[in-house]
PDB file of N, CA and C in Angstrom:
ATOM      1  N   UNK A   1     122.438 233.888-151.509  1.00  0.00           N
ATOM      2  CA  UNK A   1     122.262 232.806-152.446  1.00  0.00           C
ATOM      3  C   UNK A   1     123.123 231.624-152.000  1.00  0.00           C
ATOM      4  N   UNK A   2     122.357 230.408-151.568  1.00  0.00           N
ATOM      5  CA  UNK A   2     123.224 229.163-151.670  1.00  0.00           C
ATOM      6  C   UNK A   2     124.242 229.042-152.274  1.00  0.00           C
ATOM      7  N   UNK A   3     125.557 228.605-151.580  1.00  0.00           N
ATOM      8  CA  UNK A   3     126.240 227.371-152.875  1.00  0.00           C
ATOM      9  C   UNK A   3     125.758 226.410-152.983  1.00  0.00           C
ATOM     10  N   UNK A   4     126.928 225.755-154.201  1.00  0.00           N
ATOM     11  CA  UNK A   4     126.676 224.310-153.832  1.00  0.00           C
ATOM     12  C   UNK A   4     126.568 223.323-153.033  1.00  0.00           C
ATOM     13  N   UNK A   5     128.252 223.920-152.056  1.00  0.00           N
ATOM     14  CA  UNK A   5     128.731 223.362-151.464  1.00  0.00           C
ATOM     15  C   UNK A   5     127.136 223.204-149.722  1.00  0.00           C
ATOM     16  N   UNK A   6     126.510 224.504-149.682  1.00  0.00           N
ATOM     17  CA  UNK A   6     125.848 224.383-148.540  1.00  0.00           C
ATOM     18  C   UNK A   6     124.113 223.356-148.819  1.00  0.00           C
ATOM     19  N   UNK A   7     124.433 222.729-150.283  1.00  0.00           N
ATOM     20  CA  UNK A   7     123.082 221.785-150.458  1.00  0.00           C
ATOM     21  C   UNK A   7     122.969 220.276-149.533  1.00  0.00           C
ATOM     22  N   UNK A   8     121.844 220.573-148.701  1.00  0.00           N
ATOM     23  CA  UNK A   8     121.940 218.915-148.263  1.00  0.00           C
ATOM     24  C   UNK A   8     121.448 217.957-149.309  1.00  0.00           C
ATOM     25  N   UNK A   9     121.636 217.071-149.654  1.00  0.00           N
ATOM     26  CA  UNK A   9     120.964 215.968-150.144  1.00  0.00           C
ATOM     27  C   UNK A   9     120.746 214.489-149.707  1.00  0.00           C
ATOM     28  N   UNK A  10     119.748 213.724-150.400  1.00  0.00           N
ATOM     29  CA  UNK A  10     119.307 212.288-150.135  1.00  0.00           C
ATOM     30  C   UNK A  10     120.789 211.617-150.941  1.00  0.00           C
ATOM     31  N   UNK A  11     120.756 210.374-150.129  1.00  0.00           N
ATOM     32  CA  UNK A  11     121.567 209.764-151.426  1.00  0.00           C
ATOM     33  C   UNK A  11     121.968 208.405-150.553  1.00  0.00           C
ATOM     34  N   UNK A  12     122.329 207.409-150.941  1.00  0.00           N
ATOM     35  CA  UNK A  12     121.888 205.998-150.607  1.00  0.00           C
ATOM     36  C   UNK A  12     123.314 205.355-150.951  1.00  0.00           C
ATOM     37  N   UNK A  13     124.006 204.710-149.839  1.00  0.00           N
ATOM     38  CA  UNK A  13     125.650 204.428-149.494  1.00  0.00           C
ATOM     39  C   UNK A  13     125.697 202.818-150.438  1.00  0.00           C
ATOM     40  N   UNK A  14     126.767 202.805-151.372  1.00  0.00           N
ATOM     41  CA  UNK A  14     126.696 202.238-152.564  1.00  0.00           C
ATOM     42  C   UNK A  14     127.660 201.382-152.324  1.00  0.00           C
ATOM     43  N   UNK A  15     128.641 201.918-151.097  1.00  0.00           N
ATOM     44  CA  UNK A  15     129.853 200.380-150.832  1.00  0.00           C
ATOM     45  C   UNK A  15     130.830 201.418-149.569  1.00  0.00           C
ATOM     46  N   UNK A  16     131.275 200.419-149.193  1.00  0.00           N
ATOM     47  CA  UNK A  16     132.557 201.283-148.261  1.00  0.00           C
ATOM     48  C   UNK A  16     133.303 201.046-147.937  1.00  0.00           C
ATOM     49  N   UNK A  17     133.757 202.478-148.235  1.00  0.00           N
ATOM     50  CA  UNK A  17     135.741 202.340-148.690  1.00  0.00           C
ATOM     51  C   UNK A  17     137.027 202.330-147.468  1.00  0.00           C
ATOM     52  N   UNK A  18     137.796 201.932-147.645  1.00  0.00           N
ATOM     53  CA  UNK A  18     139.022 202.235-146.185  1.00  0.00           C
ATOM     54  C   UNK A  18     138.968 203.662-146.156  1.00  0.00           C
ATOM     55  N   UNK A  19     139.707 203.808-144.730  1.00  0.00           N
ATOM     56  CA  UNK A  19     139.906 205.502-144.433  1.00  0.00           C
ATOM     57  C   UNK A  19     138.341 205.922-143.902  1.00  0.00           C
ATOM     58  N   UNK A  20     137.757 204.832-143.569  1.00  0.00           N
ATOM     59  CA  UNK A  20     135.845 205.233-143.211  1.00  0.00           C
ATOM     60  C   UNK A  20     135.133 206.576-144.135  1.00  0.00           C
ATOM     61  N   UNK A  21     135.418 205.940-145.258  1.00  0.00           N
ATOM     62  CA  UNK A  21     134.918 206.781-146.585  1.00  0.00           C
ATOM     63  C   UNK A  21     133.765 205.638-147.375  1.00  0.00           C
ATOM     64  N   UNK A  22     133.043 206.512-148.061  1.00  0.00           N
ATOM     65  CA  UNK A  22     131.677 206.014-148.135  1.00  0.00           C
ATOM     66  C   UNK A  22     131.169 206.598-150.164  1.00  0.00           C
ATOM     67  N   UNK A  23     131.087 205.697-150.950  1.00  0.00           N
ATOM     68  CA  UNK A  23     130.644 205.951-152.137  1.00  0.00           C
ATOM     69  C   UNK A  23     129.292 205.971-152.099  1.00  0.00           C
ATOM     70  N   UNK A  24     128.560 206.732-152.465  1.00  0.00           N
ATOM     71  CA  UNK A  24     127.095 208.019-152.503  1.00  0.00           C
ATOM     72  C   UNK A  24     126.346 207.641-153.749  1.00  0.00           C
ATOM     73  N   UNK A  25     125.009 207.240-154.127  1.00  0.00           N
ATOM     74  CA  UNK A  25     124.462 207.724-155.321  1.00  0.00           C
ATOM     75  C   UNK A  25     123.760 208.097-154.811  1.00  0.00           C
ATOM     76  N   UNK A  26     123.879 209.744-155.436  1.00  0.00           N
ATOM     77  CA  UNK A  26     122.406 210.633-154.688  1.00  0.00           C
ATOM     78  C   UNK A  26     121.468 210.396-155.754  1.00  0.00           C
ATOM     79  N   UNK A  27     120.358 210.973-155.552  1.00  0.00           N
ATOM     80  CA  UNK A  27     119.589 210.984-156.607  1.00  0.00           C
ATOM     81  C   UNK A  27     118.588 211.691-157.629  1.00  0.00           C
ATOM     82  N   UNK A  28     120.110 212.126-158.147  1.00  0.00           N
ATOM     83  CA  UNK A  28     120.006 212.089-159.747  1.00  0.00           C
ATOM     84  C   UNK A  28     121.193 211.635-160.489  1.00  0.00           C
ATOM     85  N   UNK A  29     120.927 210.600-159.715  1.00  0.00           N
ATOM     86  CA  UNK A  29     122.451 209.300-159.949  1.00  0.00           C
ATOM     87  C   UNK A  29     123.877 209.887-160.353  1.00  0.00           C
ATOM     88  N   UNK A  30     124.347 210.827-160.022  1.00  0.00           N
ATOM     89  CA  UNK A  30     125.510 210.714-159.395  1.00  0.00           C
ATOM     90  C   UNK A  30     125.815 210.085-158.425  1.00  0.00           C
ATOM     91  N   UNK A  31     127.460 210.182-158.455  1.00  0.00           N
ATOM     92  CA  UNK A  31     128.149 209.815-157.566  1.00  0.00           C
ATOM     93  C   UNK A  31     129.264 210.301-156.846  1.00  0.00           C
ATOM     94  N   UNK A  32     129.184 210.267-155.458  1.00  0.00           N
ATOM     95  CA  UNK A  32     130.367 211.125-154.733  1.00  0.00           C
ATOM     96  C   UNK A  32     131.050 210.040-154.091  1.00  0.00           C
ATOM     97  N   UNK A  33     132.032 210.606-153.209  1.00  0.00           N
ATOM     98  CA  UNK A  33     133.215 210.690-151.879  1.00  0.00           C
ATOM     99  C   UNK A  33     132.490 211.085-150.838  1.00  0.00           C
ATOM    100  N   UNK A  34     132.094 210.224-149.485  1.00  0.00           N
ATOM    101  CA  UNK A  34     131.828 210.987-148.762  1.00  0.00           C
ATOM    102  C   UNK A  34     132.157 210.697-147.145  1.00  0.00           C
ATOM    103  N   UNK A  35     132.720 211.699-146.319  1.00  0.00           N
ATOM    104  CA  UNK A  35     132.726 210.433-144.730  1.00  0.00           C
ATOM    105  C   UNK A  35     132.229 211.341-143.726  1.00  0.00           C
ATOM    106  N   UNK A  36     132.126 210.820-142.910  1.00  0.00           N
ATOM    107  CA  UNK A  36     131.548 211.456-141.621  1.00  0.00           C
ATOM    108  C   UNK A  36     131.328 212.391-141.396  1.00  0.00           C
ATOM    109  N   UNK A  37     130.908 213.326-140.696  1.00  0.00           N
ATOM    110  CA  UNK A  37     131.011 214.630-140.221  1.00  0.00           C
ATOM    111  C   UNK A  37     131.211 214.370-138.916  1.00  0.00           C
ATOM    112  N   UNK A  38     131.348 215.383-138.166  1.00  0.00           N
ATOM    113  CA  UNK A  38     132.473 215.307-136.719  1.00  0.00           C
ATOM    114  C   UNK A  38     131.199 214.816-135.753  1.00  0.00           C
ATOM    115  N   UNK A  39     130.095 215.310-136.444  1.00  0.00           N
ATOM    116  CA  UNK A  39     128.669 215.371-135.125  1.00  0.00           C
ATOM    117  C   UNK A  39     128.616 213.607-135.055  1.00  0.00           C
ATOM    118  N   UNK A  40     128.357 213.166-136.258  1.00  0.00           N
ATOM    119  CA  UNK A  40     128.206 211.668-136.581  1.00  0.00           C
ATOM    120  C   UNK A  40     129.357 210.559-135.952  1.00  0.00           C
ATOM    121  N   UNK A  41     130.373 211.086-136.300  1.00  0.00           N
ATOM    122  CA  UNK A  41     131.493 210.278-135.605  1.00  0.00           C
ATOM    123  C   UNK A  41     131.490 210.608-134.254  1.00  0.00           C
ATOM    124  N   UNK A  42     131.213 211.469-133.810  1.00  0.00           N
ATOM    125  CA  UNK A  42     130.920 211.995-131.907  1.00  0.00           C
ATOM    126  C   UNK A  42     129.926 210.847-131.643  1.00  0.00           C
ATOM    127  N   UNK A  43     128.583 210.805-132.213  1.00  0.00           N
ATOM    128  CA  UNK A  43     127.485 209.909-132.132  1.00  0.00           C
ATOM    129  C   UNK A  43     127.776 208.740-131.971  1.00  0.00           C
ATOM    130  N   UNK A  44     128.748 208.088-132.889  1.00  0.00           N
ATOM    131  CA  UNK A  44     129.014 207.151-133.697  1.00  0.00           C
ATOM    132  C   UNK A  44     128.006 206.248-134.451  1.00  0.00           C
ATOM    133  N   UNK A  45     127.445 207.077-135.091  1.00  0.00           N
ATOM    134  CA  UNK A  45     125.910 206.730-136.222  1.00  0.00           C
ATOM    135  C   UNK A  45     126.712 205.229-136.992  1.00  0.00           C
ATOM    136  N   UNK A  46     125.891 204.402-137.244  1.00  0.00           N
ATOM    137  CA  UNK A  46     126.549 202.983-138.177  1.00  0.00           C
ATOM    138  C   UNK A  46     125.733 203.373-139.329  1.00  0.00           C
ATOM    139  N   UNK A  47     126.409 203.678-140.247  1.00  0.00           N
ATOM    140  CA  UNK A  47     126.645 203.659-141.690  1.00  0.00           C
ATOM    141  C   UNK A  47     126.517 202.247-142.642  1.00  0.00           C
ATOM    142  N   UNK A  48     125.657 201.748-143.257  1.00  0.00           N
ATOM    143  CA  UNK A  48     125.406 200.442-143.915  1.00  0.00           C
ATOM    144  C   UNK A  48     125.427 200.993-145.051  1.00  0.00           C
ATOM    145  N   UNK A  49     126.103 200.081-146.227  1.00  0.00           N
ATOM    146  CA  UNK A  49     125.539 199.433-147.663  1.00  0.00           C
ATOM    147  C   UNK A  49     124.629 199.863-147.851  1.00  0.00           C
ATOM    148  N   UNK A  50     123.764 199.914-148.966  1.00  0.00           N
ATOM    149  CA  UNK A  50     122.066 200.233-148.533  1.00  0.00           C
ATOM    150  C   UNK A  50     121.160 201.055-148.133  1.00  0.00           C
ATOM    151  N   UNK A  51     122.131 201.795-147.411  1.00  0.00           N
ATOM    152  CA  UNK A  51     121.357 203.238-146.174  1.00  0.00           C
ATOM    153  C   UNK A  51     121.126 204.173-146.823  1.00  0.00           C
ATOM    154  N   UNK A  52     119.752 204.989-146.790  1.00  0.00           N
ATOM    155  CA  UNK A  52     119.972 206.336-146.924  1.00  0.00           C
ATOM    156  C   UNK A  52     120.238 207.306-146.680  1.00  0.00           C
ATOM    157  N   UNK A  53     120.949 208.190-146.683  1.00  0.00           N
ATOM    158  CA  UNK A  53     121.868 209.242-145.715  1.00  0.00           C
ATOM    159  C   UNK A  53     121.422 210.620-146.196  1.00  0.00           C
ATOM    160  N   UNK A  54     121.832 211.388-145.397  1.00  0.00           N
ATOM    161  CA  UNK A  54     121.489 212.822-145.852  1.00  0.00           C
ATOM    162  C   UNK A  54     123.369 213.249-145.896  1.00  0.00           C
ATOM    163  N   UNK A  55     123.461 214.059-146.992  1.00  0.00           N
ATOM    164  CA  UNK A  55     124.816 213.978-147.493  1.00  0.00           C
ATOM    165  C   UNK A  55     125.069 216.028-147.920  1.00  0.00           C
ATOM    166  N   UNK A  56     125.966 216.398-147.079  1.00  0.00           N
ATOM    167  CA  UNK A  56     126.510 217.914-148.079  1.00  0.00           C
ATOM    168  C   UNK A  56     127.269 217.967-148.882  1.00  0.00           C
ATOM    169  N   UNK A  57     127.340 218.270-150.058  1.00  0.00           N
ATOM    170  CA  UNK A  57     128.472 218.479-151.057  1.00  0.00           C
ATOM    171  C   UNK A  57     129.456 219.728-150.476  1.00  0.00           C
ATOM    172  N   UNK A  58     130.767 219.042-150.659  1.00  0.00           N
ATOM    173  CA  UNK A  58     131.973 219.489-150.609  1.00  0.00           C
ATOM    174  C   UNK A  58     132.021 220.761-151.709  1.00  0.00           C
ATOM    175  N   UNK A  59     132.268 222.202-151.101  1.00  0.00           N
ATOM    176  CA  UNK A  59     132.449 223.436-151.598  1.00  0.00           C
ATOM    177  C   UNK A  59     133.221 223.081-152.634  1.00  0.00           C
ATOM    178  N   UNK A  60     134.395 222.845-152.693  1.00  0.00           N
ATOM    179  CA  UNK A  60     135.623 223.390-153.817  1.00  0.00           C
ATOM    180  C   UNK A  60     135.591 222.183-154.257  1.00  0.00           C
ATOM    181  N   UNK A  61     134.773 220.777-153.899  1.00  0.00           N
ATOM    182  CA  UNK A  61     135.516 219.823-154.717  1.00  0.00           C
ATOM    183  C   UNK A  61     133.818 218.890-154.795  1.00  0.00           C
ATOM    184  N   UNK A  62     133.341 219.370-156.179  1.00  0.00           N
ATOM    185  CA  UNK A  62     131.661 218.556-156.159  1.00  0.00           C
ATOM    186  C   UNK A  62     131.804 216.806-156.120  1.00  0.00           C
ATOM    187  N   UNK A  63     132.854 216.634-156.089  1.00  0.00           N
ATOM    188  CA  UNK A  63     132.423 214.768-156.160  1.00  0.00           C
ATOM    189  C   UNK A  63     133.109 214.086-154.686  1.00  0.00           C
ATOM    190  N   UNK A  64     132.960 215.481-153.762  1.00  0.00           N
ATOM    191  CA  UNK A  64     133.262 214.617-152.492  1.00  0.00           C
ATOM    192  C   UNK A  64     132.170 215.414-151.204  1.00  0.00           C
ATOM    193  N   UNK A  65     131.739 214.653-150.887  1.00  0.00           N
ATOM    194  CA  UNK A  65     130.786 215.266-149.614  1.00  0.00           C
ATOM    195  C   UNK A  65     131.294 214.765-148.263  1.00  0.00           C
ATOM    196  N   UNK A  66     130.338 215.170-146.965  1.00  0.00           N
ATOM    197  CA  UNK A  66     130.148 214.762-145.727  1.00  0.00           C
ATOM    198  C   UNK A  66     129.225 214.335-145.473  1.00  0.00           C
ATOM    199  N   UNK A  67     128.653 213.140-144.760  1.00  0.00           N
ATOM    200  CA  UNK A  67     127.676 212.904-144.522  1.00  0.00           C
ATOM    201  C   UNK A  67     127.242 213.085-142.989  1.00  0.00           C
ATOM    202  N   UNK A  68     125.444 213.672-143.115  1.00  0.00           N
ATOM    203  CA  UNK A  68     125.751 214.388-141.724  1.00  0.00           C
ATOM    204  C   UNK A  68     124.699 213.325-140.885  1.00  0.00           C
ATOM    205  N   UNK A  69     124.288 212.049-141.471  1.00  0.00           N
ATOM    206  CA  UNK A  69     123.666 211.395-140.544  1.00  0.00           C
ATOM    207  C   UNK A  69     122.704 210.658-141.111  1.00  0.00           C
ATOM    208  N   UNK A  70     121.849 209.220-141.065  1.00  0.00           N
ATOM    209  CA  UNK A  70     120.668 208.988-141.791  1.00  0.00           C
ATOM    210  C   UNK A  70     119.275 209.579-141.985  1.00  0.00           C
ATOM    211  N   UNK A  71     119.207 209.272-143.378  1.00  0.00           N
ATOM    212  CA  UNK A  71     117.513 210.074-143.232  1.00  0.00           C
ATOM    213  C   UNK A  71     116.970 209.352-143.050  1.00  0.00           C
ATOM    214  N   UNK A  72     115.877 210.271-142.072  1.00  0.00           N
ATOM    215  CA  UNK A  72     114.648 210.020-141.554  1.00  0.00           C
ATOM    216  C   UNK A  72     113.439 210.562-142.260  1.00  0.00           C
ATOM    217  N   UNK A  73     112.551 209.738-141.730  1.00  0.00           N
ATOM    218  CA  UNK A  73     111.352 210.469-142.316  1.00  0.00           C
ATOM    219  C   UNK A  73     110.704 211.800-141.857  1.00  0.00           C
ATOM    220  N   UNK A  74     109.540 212.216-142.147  1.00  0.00           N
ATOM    221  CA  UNK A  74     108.879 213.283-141.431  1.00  0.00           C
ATOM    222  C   UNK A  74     108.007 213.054-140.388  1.00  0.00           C
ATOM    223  N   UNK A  75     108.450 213.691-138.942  1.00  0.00           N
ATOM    224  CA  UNK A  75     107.993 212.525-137.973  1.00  0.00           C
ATOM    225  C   UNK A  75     106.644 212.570-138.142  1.00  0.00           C
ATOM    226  N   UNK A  76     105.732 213.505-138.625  1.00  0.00           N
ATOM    227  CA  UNK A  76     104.056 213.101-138.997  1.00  0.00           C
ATOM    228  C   UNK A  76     103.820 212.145-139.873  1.00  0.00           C
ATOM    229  N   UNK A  77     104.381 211.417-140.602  1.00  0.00           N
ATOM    230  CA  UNK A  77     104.553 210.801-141.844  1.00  0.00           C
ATOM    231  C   UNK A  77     104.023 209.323-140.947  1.00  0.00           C
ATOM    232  N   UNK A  78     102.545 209.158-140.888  1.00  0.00           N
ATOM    233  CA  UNK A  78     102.078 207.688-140.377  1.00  0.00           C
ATOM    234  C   UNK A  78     102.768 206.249-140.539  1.00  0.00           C
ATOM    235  N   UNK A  79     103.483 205.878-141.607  1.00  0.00           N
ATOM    236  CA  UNK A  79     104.283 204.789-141.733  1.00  0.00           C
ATOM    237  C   UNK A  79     105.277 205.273-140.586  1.00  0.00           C
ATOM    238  N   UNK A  80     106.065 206.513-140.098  1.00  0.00           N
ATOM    239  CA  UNK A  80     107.644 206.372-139.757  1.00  0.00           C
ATOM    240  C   UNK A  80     106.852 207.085-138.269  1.00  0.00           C
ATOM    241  N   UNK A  81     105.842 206.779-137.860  1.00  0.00           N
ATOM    242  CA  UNK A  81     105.518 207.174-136.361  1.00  0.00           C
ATOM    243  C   UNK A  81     103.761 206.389-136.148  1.00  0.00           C
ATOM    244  N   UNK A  82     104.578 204.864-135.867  1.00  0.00           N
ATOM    245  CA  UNK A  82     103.068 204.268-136.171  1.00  0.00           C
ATOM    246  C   UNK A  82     102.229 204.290-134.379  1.00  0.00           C
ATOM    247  N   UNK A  83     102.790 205.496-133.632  1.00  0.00           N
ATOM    248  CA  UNK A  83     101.782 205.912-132.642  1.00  0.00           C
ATOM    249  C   UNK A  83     100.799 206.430-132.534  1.00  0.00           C
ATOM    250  N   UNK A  84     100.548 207.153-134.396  1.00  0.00           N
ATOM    251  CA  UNK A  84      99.228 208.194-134.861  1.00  0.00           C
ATOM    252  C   UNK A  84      98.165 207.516-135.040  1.00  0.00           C
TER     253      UNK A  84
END
């Protein structure tokens, strides 16, 4: 059985904070804590205002996550692969 802590979610970067920390409304409008994950900062993915991200909630502490990178669409999804 899942935790919490192993749920990915959508959620759309609301402002950003020092310490390269990032305020979250996922959506079902909450709001978290969230920064990088090690893969992303290796990458060095740019993080915007605005963006939608795919985000894990933090095990022991629900109002802080990691974010593990932007979402994308489904690459069959004709708008987000207009080679079909």
């Amino acid at each position: 059985m899942p935790t919490q802590g192993d749920q990915v979610l959508g959620a759309t970067v609301l402002a950003e904070l020092p310490q390269r920390l990032f305020r979250l409304s996922l959506d079902d409008d909450t709001t978290l804590i969230a920064g990088l994950s090690t893969e992303a900062k290796r990458l060095g993915l740019p993080i915007h205002v605005g963006m939608r991200v795919t985000v894990r909630r933090a095990r022991l502490d629900p109002a802080r996550g990691t974010i593990l990178g932007p979402q994308t669409s489904h690459p069959l999804d004709p708008v987000s692969n207009p080679r079909q």
